[in-house]
N, C-alpha and C. Protein backbone atom coordinates (compact mmCIF):
# COMPACT_ATOMS: atom_id res chain seq x y z
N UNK A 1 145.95 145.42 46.88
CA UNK A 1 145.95 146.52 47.81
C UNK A 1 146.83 146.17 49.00
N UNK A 2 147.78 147.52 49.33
CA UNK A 2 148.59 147.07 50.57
C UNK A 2 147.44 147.10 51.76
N UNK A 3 148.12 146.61 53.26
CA UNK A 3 147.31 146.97 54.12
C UNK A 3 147.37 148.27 54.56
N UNK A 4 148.95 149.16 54.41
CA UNK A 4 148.85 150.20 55.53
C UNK A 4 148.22 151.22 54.40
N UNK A 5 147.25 151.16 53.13
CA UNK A 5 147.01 152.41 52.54
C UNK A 5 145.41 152.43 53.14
N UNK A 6 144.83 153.50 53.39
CA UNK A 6 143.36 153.53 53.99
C UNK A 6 142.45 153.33 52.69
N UNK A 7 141.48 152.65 53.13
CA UNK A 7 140.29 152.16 52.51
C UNK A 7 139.81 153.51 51.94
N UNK A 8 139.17 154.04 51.13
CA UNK A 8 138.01 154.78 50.50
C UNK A 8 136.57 154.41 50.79
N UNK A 9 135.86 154.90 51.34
CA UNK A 9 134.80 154.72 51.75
C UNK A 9 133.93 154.36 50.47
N UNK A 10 133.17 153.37 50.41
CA UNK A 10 131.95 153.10 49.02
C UNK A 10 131.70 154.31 49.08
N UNK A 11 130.41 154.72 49.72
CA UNK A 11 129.47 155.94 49.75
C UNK A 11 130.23 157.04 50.45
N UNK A 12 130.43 157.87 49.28
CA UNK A 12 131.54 159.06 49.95
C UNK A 12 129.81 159.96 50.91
N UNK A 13 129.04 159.72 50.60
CA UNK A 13 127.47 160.51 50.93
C UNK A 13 127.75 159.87 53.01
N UNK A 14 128.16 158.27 53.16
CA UNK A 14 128.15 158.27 54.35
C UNK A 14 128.25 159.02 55.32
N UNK A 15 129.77 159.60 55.60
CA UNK A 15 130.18 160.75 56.57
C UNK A 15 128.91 161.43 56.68
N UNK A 16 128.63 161.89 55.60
CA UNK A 16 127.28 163.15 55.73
C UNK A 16 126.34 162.47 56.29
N UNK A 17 126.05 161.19 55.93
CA UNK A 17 124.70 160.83 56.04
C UNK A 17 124.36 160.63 57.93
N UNK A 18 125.45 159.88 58.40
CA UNK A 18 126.19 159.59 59.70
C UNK A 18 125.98 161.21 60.59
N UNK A 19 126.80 162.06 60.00
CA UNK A 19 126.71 163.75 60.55
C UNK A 19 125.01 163.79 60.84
N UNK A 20 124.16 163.84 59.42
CA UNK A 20 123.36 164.35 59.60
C UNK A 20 122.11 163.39 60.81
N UNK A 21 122.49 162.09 60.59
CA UNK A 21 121.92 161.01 61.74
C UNK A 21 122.43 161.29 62.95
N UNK A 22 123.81 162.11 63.10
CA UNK A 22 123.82 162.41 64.88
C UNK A 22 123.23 163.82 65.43
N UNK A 23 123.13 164.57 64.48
CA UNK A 23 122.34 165.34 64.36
C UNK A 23 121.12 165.50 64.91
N UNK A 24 120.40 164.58 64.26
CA UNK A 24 118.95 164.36 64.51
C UNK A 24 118.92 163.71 66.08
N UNK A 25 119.94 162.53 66.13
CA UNK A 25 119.55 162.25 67.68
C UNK A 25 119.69 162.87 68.48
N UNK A 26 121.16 163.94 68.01
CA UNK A 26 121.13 165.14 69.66
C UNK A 26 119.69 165.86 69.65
N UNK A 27 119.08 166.06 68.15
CA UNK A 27 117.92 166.63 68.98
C UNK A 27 116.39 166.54 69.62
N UNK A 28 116.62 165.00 69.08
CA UNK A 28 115.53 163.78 69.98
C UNK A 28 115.83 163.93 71.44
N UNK A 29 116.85 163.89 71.85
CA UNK A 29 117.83 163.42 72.90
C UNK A 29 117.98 164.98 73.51
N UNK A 30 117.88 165.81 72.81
CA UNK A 30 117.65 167.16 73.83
C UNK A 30 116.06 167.71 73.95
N UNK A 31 115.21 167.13 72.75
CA UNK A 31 114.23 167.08 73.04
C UNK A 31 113.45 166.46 74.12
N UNK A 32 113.71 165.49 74.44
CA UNK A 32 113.51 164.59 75.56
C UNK A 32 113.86 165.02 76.37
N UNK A 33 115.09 165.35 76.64
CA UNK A 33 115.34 166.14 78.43
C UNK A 33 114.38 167.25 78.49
N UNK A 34 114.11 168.08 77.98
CA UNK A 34 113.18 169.24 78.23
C UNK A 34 111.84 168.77 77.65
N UNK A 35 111.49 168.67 79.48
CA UNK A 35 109.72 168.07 79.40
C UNK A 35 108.86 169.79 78.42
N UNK A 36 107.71 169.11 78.01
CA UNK A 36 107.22 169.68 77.64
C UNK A 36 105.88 169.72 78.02
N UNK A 37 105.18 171.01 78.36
CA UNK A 37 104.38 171.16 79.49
C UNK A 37 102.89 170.52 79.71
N UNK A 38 102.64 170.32 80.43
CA UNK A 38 101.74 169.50 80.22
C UNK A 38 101.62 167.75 80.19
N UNK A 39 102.66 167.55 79.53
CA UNK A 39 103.04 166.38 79.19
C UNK A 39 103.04 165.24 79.85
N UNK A 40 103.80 165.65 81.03
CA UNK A 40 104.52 164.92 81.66
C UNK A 40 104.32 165.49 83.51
N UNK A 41 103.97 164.39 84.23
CA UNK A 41 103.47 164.82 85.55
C UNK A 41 104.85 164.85 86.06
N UNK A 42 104.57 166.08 87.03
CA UNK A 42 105.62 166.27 88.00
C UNK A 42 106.04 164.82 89.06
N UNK A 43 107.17 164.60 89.32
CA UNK A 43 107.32 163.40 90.32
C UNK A 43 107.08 163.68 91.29
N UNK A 44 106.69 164.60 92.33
CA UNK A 44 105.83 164.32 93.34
C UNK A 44 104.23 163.49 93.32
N UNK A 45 103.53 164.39 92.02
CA UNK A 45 102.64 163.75 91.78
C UNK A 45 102.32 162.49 91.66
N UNK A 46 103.22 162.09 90.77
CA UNK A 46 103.29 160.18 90.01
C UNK A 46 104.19 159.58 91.58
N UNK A 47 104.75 160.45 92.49
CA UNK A 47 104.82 159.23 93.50
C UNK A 47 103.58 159.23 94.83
N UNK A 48 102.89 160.36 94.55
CA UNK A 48 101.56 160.48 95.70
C UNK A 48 100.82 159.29 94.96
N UNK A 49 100.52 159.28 93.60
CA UNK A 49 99.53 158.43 93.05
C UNK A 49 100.17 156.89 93.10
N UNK A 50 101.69 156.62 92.82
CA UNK A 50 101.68 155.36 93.33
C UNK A 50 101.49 154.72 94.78
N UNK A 51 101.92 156.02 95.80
CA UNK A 51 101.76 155.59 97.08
C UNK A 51 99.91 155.32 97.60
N UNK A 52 99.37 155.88 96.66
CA UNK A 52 97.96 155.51 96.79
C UNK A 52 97.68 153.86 96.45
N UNK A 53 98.44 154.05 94.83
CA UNK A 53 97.58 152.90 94.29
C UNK A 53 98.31 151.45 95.47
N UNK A 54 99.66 151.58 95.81
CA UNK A 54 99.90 150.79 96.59
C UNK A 54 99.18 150.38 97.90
N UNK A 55 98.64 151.74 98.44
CA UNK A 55 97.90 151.54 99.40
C UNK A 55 96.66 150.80 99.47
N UNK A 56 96.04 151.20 98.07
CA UNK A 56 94.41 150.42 97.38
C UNK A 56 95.02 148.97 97.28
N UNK A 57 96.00 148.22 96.38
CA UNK A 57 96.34 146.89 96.53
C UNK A 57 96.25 146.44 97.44
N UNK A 58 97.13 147.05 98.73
CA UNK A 58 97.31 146.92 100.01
C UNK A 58 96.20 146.47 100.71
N UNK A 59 95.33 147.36 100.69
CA UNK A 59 93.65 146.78 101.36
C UNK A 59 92.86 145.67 100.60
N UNK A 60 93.41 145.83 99.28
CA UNK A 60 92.59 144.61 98.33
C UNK A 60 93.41 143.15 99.18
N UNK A 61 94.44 143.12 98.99
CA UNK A 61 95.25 142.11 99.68
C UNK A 61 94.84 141.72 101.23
N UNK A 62 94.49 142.63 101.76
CA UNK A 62 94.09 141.95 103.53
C UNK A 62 92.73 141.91 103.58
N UNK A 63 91.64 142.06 102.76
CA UNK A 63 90.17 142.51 102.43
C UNK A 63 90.56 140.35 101.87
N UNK A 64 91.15 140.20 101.12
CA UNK A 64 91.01 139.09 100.34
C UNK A 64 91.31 137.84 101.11
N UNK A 65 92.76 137.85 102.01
CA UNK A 65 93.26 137.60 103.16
C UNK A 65 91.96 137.39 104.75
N UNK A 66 91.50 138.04 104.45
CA UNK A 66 90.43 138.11 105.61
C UNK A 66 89.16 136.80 104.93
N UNK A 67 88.97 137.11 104.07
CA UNK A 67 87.65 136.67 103.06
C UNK A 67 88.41 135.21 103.38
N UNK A 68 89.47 134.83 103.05
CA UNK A 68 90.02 133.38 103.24
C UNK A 68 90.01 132.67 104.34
N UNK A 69 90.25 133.23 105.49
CA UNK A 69 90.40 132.95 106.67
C UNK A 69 88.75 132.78 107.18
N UNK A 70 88.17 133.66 106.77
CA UNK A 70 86.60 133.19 106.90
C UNK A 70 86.24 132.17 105.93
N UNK A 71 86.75 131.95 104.84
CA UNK A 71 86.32 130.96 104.52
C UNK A 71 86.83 129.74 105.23
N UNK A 72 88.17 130.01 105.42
CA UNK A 72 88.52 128.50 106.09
C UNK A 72 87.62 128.44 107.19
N UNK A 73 87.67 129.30 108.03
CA UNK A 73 87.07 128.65 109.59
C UNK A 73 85.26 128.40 109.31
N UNK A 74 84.76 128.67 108.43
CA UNK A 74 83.17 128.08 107.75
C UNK A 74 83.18 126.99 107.57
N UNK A 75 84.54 126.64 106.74
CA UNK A 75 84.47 125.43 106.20
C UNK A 75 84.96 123.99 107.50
N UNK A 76 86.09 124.68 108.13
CA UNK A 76 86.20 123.71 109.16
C UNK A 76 85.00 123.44 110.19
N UNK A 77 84.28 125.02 110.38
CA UNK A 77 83.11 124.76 110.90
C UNK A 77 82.25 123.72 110.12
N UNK A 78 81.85 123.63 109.38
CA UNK A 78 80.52 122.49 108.56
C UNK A 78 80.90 121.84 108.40
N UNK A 79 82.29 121.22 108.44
CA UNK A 79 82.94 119.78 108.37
C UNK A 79 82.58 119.31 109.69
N UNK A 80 82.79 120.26 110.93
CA UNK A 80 82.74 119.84 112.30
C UNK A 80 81.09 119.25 112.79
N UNK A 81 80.36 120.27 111.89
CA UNK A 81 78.45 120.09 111.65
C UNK A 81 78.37 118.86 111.39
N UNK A 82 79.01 118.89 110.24
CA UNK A 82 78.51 117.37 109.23
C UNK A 82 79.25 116.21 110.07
N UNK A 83 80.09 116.18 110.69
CA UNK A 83 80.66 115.06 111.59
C UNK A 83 79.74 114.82 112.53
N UNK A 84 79.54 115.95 113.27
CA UNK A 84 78.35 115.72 114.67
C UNK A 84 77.06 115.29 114.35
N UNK A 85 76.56 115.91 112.83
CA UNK A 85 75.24 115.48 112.88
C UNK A 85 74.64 114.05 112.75
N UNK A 86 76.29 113.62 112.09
CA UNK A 86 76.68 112.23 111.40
C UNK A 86 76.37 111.09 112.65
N UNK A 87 77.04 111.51 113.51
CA UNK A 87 77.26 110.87 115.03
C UNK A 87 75.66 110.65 115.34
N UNK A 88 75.46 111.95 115.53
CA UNK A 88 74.43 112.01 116.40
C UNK A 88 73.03 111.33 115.53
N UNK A 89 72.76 111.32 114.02
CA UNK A 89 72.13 110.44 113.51
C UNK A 89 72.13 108.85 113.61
N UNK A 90 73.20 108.48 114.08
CA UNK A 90 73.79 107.14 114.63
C UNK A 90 72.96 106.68 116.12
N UNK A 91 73.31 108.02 116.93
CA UNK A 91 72.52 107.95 118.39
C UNK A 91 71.55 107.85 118.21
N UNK A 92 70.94 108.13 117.40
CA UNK A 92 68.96 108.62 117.81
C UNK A 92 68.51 106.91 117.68
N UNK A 93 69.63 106.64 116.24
CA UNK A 93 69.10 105.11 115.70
C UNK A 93 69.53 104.17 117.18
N UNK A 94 70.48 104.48 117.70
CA UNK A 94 70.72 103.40 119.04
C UNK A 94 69.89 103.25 120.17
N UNK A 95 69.22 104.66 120.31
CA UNK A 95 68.59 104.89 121.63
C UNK A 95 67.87 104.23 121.76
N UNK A 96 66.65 103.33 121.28
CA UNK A 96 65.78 102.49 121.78
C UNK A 96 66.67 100.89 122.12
N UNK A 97 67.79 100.79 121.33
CA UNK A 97 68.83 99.82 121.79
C UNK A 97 69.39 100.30 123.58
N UNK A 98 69.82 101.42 123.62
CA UNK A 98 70.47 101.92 124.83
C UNK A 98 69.08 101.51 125.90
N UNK A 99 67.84 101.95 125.44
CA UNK A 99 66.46 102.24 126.49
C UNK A 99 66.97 100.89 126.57
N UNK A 100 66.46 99.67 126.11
CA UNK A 100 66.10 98.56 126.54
C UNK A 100 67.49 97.83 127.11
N UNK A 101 68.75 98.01 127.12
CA UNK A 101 69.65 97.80 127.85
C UNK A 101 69.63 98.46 129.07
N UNK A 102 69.21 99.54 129.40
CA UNK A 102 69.26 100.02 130.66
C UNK A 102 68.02 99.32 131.41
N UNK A 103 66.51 98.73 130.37
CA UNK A 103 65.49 98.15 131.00
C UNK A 103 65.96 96.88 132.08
N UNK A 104 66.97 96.37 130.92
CA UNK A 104 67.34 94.68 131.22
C UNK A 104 68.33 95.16 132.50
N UNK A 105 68.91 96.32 132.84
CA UNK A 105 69.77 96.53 134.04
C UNK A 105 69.13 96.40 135.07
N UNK A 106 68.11 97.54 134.76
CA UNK A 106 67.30 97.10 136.33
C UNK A 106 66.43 95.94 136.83
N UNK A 107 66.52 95.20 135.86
CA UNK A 107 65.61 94.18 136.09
C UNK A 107 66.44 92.58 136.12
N UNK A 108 67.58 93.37 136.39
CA UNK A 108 68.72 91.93 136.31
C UNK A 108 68.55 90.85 135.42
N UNK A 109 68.35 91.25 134.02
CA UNK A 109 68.21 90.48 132.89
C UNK A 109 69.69 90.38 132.32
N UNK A 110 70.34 91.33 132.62
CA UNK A 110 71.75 91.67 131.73
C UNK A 110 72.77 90.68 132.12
N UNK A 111 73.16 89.68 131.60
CA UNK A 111 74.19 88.78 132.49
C UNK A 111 75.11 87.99 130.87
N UNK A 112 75.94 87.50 131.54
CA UNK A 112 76.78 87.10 130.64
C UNK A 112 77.55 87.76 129.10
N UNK A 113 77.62 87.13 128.10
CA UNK A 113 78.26 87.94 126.89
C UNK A 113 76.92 88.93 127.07
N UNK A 114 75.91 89.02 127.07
CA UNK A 114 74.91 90.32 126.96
C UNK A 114 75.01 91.62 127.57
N UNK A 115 75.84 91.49 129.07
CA UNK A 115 76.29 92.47 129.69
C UNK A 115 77.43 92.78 129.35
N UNK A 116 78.82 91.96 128.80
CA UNK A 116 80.37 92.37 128.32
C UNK A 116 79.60 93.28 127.05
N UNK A 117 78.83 92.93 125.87
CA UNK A 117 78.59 94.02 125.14
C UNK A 117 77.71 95.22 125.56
N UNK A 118 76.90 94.91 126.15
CA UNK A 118 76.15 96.22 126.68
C UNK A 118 77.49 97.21 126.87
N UNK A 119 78.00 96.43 127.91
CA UNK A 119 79.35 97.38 128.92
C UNK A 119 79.98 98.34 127.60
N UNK A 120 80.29 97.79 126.88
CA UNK A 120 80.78 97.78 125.43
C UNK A 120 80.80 99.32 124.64
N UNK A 121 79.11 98.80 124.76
CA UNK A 121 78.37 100.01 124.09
C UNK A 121 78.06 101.20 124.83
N UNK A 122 77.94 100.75 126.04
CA UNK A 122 78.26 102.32 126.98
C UNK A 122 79.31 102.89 126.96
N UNK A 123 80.35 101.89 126.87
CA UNK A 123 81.97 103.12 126.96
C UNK A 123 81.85 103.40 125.59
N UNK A 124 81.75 102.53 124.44
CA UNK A 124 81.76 103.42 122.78
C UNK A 124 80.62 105.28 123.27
N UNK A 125 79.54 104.66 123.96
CA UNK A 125 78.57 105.86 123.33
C UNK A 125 78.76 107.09 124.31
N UNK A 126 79.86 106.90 125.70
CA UNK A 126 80.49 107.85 126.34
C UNK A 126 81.78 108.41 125.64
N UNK A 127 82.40 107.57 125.41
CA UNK A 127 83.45 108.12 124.64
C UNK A 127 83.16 109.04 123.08
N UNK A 128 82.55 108.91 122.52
CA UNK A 128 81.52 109.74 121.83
C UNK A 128 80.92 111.18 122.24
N UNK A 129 80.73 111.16 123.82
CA UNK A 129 80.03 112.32 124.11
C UNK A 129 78.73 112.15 124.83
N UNK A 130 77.99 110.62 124.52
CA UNK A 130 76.44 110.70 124.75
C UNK A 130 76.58 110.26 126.27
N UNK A 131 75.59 111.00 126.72
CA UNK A 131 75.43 110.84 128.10
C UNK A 131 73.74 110.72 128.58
N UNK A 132 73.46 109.50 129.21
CA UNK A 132 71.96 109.94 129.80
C UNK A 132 71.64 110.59 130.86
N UNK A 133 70.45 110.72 131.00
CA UNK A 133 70.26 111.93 132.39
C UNK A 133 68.37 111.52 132.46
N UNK A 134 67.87 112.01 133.62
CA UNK A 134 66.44 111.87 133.93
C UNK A 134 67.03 110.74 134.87
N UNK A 135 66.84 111.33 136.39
CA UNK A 135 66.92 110.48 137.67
C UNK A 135 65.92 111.08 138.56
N UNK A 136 64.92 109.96 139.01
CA UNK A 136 64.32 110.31 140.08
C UNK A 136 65.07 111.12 141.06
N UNK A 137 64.53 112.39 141.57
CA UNK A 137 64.97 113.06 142.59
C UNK A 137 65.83 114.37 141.92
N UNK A 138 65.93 114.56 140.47
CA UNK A 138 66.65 115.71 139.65
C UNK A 138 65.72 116.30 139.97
N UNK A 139 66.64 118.09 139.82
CA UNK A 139 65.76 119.36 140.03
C UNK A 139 65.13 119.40 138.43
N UNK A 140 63.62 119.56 138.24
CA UNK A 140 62.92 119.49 137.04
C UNK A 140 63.62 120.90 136.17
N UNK A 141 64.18 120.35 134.98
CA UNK A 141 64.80 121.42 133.86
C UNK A 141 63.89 121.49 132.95
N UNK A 142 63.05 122.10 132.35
CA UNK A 142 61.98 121.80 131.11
C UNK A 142 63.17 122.06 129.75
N UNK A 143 64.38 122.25 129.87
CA UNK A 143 65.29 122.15 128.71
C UNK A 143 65.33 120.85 128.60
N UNK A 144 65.13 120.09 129.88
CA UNK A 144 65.65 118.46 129.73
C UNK A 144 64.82 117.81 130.12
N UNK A 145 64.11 118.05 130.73
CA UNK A 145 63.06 117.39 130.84
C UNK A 145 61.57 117.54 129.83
N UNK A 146 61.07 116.23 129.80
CA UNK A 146 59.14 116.61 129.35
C UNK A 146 58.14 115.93 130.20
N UNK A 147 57.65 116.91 130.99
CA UNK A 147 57.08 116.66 132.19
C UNK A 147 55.75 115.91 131.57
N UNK A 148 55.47 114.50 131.74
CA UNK A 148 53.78 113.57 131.39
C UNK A 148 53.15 114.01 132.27
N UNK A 149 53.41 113.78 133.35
CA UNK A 149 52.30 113.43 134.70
C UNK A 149 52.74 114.59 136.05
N UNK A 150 51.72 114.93 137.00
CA UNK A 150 52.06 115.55 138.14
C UNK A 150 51.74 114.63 139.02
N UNK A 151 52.86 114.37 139.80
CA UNK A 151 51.95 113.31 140.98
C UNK A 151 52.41 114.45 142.69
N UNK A 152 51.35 114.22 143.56
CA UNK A 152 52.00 114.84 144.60
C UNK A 152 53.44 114.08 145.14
N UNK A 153 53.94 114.70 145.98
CA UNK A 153 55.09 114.21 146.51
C UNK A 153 55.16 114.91 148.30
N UNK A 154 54.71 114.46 149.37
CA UNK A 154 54.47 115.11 150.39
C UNK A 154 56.24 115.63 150.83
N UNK A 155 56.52 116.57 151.32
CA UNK A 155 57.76 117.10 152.17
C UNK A 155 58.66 117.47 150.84
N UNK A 156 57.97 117.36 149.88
CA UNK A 156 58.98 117.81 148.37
C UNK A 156 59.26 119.36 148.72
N UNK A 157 60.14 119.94 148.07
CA UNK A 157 60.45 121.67 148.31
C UNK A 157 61.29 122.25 147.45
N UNK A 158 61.20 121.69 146.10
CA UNK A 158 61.53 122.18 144.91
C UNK A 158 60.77 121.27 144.11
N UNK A 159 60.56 121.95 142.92
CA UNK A 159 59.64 121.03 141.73
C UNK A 159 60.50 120.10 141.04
N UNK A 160 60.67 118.09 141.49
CA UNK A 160 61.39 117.68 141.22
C UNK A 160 61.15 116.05 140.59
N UNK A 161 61.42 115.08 139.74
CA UNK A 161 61.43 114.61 138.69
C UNK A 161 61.09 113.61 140.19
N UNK A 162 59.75 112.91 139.87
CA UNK A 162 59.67 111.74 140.90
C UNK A 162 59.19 110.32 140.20
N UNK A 163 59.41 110.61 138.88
CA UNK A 163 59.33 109.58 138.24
C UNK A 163 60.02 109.15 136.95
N UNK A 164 60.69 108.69 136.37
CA UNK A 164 61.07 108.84 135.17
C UNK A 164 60.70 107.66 134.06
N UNK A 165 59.55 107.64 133.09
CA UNK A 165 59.34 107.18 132.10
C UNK A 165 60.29 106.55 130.53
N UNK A 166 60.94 107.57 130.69
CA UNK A 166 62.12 107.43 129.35
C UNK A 166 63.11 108.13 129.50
N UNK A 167 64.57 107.79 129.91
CA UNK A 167 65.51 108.29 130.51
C UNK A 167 66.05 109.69 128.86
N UNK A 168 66.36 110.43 129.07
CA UNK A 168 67.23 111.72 128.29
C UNK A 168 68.73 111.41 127.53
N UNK A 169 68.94 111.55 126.41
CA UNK A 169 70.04 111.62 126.27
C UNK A 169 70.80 112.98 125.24
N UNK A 170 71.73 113.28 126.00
CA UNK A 170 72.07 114.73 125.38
C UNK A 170 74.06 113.95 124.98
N UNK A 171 74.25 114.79 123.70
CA UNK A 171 75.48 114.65 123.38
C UNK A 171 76.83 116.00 123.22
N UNK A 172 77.57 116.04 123.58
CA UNK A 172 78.28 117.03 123.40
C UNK A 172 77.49 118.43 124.10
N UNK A 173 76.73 118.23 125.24
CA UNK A 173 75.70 118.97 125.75
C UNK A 173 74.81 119.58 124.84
N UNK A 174 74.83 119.21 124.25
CA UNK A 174 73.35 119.02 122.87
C UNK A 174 71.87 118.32 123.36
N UNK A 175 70.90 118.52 123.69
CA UNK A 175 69.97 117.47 124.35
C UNK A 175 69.56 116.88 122.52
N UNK A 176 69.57 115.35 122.97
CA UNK A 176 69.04 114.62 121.92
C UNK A 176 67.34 113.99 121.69
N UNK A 177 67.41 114.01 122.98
CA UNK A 177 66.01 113.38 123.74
C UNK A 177 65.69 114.29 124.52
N UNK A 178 64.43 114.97 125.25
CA UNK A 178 64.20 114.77 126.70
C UNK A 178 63.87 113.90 127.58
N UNK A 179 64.31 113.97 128.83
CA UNK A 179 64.08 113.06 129.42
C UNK A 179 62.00 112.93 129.91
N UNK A 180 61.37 111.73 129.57
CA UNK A 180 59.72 111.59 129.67
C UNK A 180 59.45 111.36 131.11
N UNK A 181 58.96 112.32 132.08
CA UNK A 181 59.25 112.17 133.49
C UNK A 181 57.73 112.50 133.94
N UNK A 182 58.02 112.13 135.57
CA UNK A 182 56.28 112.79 136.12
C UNK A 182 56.82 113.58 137.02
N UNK A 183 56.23 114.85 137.37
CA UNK A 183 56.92 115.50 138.35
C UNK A 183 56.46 115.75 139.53
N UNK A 184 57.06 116.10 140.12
CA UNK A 184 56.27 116.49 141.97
C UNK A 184 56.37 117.76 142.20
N UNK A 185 55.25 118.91 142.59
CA UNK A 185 55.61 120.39 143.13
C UNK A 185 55.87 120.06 144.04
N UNK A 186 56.35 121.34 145.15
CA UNK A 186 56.52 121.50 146.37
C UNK A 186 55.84 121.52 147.12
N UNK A 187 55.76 121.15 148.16
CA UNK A 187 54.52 121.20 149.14
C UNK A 187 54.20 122.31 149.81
N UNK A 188 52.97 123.14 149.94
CA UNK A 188 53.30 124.54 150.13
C UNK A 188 53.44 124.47 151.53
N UNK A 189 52.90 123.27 152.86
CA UNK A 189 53.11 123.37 153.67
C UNK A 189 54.60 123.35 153.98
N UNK A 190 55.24 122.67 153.29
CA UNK A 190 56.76 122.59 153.79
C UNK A 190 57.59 123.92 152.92
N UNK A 191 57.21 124.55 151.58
CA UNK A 191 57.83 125.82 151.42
C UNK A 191 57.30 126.76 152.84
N UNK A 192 56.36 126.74 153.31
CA UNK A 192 56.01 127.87 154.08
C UNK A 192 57.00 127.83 155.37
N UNK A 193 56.79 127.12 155.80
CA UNK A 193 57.80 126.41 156.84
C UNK A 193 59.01 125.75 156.46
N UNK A 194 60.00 126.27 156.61
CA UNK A 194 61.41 125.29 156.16
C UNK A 194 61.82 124.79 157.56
N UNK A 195 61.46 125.28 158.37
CA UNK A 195 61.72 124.65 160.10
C UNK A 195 61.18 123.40 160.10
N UNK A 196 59.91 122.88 159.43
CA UNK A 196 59.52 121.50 159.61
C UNK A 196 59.97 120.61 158.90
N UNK A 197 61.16 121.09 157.40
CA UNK A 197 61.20 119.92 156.58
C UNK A 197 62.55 119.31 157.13
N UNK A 198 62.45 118.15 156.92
CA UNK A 198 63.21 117.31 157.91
C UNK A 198 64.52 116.97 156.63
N UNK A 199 65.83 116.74 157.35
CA UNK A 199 67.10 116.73 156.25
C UNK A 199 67.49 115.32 156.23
């Protein structure tokens, strides 16, 4: 066979078959452009309903967003719990250590390496937070204080701590202890008269 003579098609039926296959797609293909009723939602519709459903994600997303952020700050919260309570289970165990170091203060027992660690243990248990409190002459707090005993107190003129038994210790303004005190009322002769109480 030369090249420039044209081929003969195998299936002379092709052409037709080809015709009748474009056929059919123009009328898939014109079928398809003309919606058919019912069928098929108008595009205003299908974009009101996506602008909804976007909107519903939308709130699922900051609803979920929110839920996280509360969870984090719970969780940093009870980490912060479980640290303090940690501490402060440490304090309760020291405090009869702290009582009897402050005993040996006033009684000038504390001297040598016994006072460099005492010293020690007061800046560790300030730096911490713990602080004591209950001083003869405090205005009586029943948050901080636990009043044992009433003793009079003559020219007194507020109800005030004139003795202290077992000094208070509160941490992170947390009371850990109260302070075990005796207290003094006021004297009604000197409330009645504030001209006689002497400054």
């Amino acid at each position: 066979m030369s090249e420039n003579q044209p081929q003969e098609p195998l299936d002379p039926q092709g052409e037709e078959l080809s015709e009748q296959t474009r056929q059919e797609i123009d009328e898939a293909l014109a079928g398809a452009e003309a919606p058919v009723e019912g069928s098929v939602e108008e595009p205003a519709d299908r974009v009101a309903e996506l602008v909804s459903l976007v909107a519903e994600r939308t709130l699922d997303l900051q609803r979920l967003q929110a839920e996280y952020v509360n969870y984090k700050r719970r969780v940093d919260r009870d980490r912060q719990m479980a640290k303090q309570q940690g501490a402060e289970g440490i304090v309760r165990e020291l405090m009869p250590v702290m009582d009897s170091i402050h005993m040996a203060r006033q009684h000038d027992e504390l001297t040598g390496v016994f006072k460099m660690v005492a010293d020690e243990l007061g800046k560790l248990a300030e730096k911490h937070g713990l602080v004591a409190f209950g001083e003869v002459g405090d205005e009586f707090d029943p948050n901080l204080h636990e009043a044992l005993m009433q003793v009079p107190l003559p020219g007194a003129t507020t109800t005030c701590v004139s003795q202290v038994m077992q000094r208070g210790y509160q941490m992170n303004e947390r009371v850990l202890r109260p302070a075990r005190v005796a207290v003094s009322d006021p004297d009604p002769d000197a409330a009645a008269d504030p001209a006689k109480t002497e400054y």
